[in-house]
Protein backbone atom coordinates (compact mmCIF):
# COMPACT_ATOMS: atom_id res chain seq x y z
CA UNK A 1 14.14 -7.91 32.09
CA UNK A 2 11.77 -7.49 29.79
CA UNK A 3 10.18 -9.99 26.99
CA UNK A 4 7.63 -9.49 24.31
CA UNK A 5 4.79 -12.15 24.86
CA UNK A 6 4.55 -14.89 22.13
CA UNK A 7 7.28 -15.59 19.81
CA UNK A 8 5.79 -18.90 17.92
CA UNK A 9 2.77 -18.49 15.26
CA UNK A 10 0.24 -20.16 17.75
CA UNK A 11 1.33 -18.11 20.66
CA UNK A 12 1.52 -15.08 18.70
CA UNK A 13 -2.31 -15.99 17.82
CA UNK A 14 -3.19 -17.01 21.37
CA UNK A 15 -1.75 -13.37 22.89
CA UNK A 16 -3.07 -11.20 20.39
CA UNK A 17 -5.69 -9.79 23.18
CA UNK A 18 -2.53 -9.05 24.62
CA UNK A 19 -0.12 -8.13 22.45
CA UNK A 20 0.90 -4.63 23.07
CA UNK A 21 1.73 -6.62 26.64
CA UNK A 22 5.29 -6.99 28.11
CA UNK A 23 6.00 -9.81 30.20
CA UNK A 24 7.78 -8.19 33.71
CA UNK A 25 9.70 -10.12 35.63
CA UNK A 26 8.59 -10.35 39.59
CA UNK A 27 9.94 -12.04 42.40
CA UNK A 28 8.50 -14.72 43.59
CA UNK A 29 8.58 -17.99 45.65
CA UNK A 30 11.52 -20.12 43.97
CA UNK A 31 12.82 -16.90 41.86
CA UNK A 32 11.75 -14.75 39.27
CA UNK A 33 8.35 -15.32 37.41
CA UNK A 34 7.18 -13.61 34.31
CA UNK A 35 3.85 -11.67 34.87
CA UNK A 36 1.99 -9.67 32.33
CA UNK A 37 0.82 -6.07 33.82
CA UNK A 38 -2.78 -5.80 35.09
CA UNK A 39 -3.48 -2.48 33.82
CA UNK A 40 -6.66 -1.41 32.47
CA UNK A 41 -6.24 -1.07 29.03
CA UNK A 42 -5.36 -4.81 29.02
CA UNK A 43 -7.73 -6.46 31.65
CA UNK A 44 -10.65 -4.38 31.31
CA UNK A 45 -12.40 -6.40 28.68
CA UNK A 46 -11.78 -9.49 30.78
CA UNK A 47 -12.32 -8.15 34.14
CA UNK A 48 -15.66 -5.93 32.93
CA UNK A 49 -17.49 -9.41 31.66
CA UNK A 50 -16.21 -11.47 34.76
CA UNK A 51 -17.42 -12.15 38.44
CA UNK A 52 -14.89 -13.34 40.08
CA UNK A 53 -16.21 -15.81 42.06
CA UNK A 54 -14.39 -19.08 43.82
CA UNK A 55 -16.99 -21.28 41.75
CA UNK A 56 -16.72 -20.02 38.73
CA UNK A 57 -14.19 -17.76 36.33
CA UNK A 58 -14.48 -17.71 32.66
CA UNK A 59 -12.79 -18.62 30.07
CA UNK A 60 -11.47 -16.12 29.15
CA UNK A 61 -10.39 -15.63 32.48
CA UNK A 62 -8.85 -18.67 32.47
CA UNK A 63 -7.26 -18.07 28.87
CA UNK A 64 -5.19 -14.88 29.90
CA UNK A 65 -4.13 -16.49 33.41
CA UNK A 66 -2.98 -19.18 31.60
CA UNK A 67 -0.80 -17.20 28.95
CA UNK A 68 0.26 -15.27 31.67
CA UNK A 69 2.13 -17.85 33.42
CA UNK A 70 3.68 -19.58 30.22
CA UNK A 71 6.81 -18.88 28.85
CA UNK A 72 8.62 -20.42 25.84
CA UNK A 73 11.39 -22.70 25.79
CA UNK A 74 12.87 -25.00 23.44
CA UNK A 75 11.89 -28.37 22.52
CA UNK A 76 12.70 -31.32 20.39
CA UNK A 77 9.56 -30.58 18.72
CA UNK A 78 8.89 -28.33 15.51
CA UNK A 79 7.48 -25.89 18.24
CA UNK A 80 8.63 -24.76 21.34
CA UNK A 81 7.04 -26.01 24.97
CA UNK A 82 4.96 -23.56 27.22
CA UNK A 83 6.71 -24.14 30.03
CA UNK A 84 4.45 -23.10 32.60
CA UNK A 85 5.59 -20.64 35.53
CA UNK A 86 2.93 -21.22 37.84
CA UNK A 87 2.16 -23.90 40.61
CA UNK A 88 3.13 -27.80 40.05
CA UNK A 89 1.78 -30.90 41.75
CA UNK A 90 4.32 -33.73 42.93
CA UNK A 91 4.64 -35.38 39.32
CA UNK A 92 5.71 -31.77 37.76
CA UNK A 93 2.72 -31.04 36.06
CA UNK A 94 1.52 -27.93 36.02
CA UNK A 95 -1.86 -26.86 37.92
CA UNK A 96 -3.96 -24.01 37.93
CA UNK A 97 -7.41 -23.58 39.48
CA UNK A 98 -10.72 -23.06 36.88
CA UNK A 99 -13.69 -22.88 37.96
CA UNK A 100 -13.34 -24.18 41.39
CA UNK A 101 -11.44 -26.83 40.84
CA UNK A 102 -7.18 -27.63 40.29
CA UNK A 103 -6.58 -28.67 36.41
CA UNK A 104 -3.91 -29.73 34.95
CA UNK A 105 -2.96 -26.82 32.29
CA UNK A 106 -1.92 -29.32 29.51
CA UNK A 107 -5.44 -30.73 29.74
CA UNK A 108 -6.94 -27.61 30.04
CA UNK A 109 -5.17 -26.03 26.90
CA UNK A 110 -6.10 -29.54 25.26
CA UNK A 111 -9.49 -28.57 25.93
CA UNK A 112 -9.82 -25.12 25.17
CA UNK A 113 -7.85 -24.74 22.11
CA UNK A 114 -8.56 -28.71 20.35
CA UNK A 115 -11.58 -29.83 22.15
CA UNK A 116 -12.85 -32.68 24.23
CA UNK A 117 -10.17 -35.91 25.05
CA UNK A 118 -12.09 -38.73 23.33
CA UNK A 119 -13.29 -41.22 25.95
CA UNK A 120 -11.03 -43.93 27.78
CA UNK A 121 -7.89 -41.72 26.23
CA UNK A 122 -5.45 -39.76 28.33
CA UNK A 123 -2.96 -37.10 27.17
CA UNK A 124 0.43 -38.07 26.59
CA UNK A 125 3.49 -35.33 26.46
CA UNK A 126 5.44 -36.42 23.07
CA UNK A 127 8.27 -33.29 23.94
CA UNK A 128 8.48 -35.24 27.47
CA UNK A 129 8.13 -32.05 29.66
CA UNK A 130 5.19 -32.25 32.30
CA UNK A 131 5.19 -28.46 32.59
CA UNK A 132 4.70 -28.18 28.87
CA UNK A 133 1.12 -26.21 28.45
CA UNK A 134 1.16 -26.47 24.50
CA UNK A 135 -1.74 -28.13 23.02
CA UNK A 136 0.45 -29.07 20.05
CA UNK A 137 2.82 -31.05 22.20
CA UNK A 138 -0.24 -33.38 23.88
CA UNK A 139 -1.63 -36.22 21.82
CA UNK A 140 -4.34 -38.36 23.59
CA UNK A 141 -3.80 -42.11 23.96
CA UNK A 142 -4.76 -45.38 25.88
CA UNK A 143 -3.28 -45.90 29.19
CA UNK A 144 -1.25 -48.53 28.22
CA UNK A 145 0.33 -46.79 24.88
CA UNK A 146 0.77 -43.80 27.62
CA UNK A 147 2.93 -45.64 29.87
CA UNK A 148 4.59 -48.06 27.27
CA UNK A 149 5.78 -44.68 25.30
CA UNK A 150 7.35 -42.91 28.46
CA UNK A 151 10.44 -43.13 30.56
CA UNK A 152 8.98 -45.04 33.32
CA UNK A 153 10.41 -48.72 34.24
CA UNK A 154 7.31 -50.76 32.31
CA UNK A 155 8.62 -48.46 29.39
CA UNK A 156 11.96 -49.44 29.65
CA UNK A 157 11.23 -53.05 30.65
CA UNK A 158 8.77 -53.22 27.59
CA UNK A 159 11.30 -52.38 24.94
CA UNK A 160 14.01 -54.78 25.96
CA UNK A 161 14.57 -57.33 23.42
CA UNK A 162 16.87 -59.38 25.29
CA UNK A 163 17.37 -60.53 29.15
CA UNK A 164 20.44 -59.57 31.07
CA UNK A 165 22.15 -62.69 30.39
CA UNK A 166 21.87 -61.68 26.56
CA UNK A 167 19.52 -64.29 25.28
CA UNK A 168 16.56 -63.11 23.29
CA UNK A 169 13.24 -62.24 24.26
CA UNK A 170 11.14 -64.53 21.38
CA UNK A 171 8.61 -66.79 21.54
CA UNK A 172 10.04 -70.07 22.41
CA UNK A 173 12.01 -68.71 24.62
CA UNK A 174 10.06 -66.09 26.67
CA UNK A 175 7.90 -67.04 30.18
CA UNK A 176 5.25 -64.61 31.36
CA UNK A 177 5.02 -65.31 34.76
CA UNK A 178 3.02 -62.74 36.98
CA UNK A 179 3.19 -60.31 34.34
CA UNK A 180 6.46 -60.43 33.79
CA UNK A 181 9.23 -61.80 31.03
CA UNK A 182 11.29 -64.17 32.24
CA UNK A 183 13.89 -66.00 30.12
CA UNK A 184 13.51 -69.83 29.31
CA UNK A 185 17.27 -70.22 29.13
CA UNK A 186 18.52 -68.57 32.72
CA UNK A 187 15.63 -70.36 34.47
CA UNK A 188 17.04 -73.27 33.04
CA UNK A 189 20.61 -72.52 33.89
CA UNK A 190 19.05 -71.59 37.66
CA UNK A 191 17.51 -74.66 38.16
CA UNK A 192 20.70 -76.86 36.78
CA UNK A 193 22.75 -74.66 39.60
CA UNK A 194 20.24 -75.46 41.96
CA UNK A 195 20.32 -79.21 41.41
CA UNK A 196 24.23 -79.54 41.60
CA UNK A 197 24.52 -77.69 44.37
CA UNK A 198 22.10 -79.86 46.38
């Protein structure tokens, strides 16, 4: 199987060192994974400029092994996700190692194609899909906004408007206990069970 690289604007404008390139399909650990040839016409002005060293590669090292191992798929987004191909860490981000060190390839791509992550900020996937290497699909935010946005249980906690009992989560009515909501009415209703029953 064979697959011309790039098929959005960006990536189109993100391969063009690479565009006569054709993504080849080779077997690997967990199935097939696209790979772009290393032939010389297409590496040598990389691989001329470059000491490969462990402690240091350079960008544009770092550039074409990172389009090599993406590969579009759709997303709910305007633009599609750039899913990556390569190696993931236990959360199902994707990882790849730049200058020395593991990085995370959606903070990476923040970085190299958008800039520096403002300070105290963290980047936050708004297609939902950890793998997703697309610097369009990151936008940085606080911690909290992070975690109150996703599909964690604080998320889903966080949004509830109303306890399980179906009473709503307002003002009068709401406890925060520990960190936690707890309803004015069944703690009522818990503590009237309580009584009778003693």
């Amino acid at each position: 199987m064979s697959v011309k690289v790039g098929n959005s604007d960006l990536m189109k404008k993100l391969a063009e060192p690479f565009a006569d390139a054709v993504v080849k399909t080779k077997p690997g650990r967990g199935g097939s994974r696209p790979r772009l040839p290393r032939t010389p016409e297409h590496c040598a002005n990389i691989s001329a400029s470059v000491k490969r060293t462990k402690s240091h590669q350079s960008e544009a090292t770092a550039e074409f092994r990172f389009i090599r191992n993406i590969v579009e798929v759709p997303s709910s987004l305007d633009t599609p996700c750039w899913e990556w191909q390569g190696k993931r860490n236990h959360a199902g981000y994707g990882v790849f190692k730049t200058y020395g060190k593991n990085t995370l390839i959606h903070v990476f791509a923040y970085k190299h194609w958008i800039g520096p992550i403002p300070d105290g900020l963290r980047l936050d996937h708004l297609c939902r899909n950890r793998a997703c290497g697309n610097p369009a699909h990151v936008e940085p935010k606080t911690d909290r906004a992070n975690i109150l946005c996703g599909e964690g249980v604080a998320a889903i906690n966080a949004r509830k408007t109303h306890c399980a009992h179906g009473h709503e989560f307002n003002e009068a009515n709401t406890l925060i206990s520990g960190g936690r909501r707890n309803c004015r009415v069944c703690l009522a209703i818990r503590a009237q069970r309580k009584r009778v029953a003693a």
